[in-house]
Protein backbone atom coordinates (compact mmCIF):
# COMPACT_ATOMS: atom_id res chain seq x y z
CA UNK A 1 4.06 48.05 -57.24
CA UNK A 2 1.21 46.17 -58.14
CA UNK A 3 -2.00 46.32 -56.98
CA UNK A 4 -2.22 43.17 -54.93
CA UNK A 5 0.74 44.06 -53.25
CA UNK A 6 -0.75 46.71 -51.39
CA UNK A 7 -2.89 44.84 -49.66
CA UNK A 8 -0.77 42.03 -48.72
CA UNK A 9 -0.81 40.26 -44.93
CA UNK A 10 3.22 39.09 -43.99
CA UNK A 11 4.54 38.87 -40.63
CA UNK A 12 6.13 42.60 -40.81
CA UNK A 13 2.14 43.71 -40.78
CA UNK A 14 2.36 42.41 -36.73
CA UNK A 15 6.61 41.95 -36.11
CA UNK A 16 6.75 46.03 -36.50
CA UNK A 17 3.84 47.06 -34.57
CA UNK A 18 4.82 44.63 -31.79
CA UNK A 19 8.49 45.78 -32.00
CA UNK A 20 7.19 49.35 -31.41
CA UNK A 21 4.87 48.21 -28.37
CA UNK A 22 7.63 46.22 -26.53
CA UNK A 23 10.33 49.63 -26.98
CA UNK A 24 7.96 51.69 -25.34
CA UNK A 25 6.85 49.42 -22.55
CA UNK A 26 10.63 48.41 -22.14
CA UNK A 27 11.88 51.93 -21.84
CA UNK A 28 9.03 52.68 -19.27
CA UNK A 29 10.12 49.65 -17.42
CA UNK A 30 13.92 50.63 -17.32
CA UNK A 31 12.44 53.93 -15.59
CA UNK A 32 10.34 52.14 -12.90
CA UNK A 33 12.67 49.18 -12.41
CA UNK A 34 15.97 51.47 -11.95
CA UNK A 35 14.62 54.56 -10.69
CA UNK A 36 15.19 56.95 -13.73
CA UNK A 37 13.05 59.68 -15.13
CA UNK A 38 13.59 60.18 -19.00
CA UNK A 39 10.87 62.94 -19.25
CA UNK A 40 13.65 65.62 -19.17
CA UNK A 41 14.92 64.27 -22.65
CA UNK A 42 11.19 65.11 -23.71
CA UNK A 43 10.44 68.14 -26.32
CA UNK A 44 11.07 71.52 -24.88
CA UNK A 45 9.75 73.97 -27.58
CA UNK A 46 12.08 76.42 -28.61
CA UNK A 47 15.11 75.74 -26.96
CA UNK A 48 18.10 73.99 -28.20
CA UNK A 49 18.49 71.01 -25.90
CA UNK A 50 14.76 70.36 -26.49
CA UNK A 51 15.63 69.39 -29.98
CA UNK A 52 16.69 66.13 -28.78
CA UNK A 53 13.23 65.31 -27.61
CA UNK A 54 11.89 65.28 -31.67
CA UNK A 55 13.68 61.66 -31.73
CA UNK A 56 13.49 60.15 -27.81
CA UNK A 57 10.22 62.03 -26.62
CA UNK A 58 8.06 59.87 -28.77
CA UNK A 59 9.63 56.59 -25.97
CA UNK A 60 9.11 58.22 -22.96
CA UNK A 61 5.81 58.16 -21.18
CA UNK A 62 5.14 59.74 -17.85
CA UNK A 63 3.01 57.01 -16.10
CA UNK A 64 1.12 53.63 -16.38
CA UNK A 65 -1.77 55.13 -17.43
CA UNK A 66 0.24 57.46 -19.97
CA UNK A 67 1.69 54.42 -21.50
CA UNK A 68 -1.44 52.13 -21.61
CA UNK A 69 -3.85 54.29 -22.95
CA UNK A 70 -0.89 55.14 -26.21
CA UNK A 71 -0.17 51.27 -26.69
CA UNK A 72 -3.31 49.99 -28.59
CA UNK A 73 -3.48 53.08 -30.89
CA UNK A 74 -0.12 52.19 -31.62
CA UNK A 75 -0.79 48.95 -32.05
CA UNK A 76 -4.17 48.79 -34.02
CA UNK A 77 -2.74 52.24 -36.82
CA UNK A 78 1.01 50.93 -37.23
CA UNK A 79 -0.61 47.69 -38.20
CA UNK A 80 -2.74 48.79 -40.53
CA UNK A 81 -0.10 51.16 -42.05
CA UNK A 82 1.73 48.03 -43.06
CA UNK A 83 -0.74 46.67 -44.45
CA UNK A 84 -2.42 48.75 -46.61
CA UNK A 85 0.08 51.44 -47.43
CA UNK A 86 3.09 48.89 -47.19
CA UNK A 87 5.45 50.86 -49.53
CA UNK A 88 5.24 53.79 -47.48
CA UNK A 89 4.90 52.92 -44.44
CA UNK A 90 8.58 53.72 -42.60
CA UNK A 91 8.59 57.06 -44.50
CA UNK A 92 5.33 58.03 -42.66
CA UNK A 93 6.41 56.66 -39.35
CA UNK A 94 9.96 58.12 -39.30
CA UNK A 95 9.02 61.63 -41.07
CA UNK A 96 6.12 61.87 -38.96
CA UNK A 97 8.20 61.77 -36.01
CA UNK A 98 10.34 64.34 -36.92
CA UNK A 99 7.78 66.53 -38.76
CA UNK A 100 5.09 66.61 -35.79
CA UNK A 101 8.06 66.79 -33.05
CA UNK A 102 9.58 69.49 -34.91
CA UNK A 103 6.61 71.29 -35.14
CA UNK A 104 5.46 70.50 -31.29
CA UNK A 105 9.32 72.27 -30.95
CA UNK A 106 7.58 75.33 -32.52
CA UNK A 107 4.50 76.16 -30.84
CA UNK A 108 4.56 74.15 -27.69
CA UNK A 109 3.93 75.63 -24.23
CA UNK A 110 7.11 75.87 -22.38
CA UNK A 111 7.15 72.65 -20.77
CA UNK A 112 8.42 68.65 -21.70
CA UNK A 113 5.95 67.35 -24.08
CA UNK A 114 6.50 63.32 -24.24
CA UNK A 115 4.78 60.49 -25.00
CA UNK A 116 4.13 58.58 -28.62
CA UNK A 117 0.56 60.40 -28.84
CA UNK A 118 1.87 62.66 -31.44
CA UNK A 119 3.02 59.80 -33.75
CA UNK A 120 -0.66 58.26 -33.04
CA UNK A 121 -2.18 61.50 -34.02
CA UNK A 122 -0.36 61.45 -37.30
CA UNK A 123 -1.33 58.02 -38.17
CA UNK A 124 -5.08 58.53 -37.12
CA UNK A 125 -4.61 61.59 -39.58
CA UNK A 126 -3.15 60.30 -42.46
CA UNK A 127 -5.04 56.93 -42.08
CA UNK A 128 -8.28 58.99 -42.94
CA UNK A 129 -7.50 61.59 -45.45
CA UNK A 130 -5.43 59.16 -47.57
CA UNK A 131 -8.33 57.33 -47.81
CA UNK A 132 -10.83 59.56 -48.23
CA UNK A 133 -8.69 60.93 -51.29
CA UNK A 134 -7.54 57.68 -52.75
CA UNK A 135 -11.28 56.71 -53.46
CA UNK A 136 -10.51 53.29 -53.23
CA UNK A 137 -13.05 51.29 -51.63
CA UNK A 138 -11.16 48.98 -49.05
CA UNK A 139 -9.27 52.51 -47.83
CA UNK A 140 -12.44 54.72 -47.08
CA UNK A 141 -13.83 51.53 -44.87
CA UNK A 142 -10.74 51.97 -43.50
CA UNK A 143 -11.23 55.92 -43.02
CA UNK A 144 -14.56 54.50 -41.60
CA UNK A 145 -13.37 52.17 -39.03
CA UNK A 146 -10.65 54.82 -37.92
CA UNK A 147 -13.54 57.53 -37.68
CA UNK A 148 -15.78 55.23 -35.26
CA UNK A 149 -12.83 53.82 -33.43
CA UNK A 150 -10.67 57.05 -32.54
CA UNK A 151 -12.97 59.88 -33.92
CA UNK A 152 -13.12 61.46 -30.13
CA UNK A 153 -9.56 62.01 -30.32
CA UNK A 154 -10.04 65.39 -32.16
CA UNK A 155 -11.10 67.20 -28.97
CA UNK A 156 -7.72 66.68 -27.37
CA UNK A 157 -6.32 68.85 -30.40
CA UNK A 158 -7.87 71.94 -28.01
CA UNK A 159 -6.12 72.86 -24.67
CA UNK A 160 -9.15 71.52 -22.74
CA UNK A 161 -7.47 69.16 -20.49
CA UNK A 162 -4.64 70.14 -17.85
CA UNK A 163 -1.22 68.11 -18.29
CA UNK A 164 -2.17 67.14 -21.69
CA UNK A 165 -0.04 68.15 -24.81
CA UNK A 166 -2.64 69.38 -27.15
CA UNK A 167 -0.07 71.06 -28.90
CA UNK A 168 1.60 67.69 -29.99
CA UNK A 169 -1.86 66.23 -30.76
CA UNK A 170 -2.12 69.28 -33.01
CA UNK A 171 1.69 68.91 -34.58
CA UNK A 172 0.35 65.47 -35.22
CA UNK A 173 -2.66 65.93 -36.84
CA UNK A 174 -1.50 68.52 -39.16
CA UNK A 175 1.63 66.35 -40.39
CA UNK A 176 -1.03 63.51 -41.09
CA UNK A 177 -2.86 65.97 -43.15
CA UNK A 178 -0.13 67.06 -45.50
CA UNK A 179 1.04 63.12 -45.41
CA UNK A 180 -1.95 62.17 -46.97
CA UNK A 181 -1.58 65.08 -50.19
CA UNK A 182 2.16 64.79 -50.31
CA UNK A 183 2.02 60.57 -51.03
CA UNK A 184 -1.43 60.98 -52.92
CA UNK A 185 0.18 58.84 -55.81
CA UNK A 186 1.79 56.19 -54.04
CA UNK A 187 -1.40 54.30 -53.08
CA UNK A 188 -3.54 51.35 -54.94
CA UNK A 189 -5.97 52.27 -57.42
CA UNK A 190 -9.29 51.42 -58.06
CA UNK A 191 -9.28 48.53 -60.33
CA UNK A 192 -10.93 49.74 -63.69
CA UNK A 193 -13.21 47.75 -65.71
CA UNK A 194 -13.45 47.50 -69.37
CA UNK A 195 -16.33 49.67 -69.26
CA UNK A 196 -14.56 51.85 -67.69
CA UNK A 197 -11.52 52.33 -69.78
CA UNK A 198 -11.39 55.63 -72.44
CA UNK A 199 -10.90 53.31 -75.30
CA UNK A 200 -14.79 51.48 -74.49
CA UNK A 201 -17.05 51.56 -77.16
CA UNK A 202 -20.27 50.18 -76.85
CA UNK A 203 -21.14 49.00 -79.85
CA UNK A 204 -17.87 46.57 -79.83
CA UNK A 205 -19.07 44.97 -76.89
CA UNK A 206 -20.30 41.34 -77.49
CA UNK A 207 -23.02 41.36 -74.88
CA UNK A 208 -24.59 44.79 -74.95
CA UNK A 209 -25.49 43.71 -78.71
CA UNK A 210 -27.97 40.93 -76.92
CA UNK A 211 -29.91 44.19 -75.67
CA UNK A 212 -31.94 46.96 -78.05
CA UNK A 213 -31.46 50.55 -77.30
CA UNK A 214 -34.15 50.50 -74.02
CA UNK A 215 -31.96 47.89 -72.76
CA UNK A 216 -34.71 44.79 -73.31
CA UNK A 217 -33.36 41.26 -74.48
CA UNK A 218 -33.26 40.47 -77.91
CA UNK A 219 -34.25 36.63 -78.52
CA UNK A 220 -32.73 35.33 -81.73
CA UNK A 221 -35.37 33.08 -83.40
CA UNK A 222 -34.26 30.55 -85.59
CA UNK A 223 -36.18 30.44 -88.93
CA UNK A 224 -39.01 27.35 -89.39
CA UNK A 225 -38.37 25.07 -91.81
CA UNK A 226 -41.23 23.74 -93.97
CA UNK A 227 -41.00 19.91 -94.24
CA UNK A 228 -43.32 20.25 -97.53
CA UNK A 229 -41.03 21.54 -99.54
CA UNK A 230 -38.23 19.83 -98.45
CA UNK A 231 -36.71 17.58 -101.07
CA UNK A 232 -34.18 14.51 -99.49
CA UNK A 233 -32.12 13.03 -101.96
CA UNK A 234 -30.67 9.20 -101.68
CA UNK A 235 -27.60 8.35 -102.69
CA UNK A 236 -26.55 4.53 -102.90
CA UNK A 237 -24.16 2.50 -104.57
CA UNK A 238 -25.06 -0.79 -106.20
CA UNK A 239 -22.85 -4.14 -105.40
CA UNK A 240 -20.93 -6.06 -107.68
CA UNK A 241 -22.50 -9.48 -108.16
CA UNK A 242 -19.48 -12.58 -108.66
């Protein structure tokens, strides 16, 4: 992939995140709307039936507030997955699903974890490491932006809230983490100059020889002619008289 293909708008950068927003908020309203309560279809760490939760648990959301405060994370991260890591983007999503549910599965508190904040966790995770190891100077603004916007987040990795899954958040932020080294080649590189490149050599390059070795402009000065010397010889041709 080239390199201006990583950072490419389309309408998949917005469809996919708003696809994801409206299957949330439309499960959640099947629940209130038809009296149902999915949360039982949640993770339940280390038990079979809780297995199924890895794939739904990541839809269901307990309450308004639940839901609400996991849609613009969603939102704001999934789009800017697409966008600037848009040839990896559905591996992350999908295997960071399964990777931080599985691993909510095996050290979660006995209980229903649910809710799409362990998919946000991964993204907020990945989203920064990536670009703090890709070097790349459009991806650590990005690890910038995602530092200042969701930085607080990191607290909720620690069991210091009731009712909250910290365990997920933790499952999440740890599958980010190893996200960002496992796809550490499959990102846009820096765009090298020629002065960059191995091959360089200075003394080929056509403007460095206007400078001296202190790195002062060399003015070329044309040579004065003497107009004493200077001998001008006429040439003409004579005409035929009839």
């Amino acid at each position: 992939m080239s390199k201006n293909e990583h950072f490419k708008f389309s309408t998949r950068v917005v469809a996919y995140p708003v696809f994801f927003v409206l299957t949330i908020w439309l499960v959640f309203w099947f629940e209130v709307r038809f009296g149902y309560n999915f949360s039982k279809y949640g993770v339940y760490p280390q038990t079979l039936k809780g297995l199924r939760g890895i794939l739904l648990s990541p839809f269901i959301h307990g309450d308004i507030q639940h839901i609400y405060h996991n849609t613009i994370p969603l939102f704001v991260l999934s789009m800017a997955l697409f966008y600037f890591y848009r040839a990896i983007a559905w591996k992350v999503i999908l295997y960071g699903i399964l990777f931080s549910g599985f691993l909510t599965w095996c050290i979660g508190r006995p209980s229903f974890h649910i809710g799409a904040s362990g998919l946000i966790y991964v993204l907020v995770s990945f989203t920064f490491f990536k670009g703090v190891f890709a070097k790349h100077y459009r991806l650590i603004a990005l690890s910038l932006l995602v530092v200042f916007l969701y930085g607080s987040m990191i607290w909720y990795t620690l069991p210091i809230k009731e009712g909250i899954s910290w365990e997920g958040h933790m499952s999440g932020l740890i599958t980010g983490l190893l996200f960002a080294f496992y796809f550490r080649k499959a990102i846009a590189k820096p765009k090298k100059y020629e002065w960059q490149q191995e091959h360089y050599n200075e003394d080929d390059d056509p403007f460095l020889k206007y400078f001296d070795e202190d790195g002062n402009f060399i003015e070329s000065i044309e040579p004065e002619v003497n107009d004493e010397n200077q001998v001008i010889n006429y040439s003409y041709k004579e005409s035929k008289k009839d």
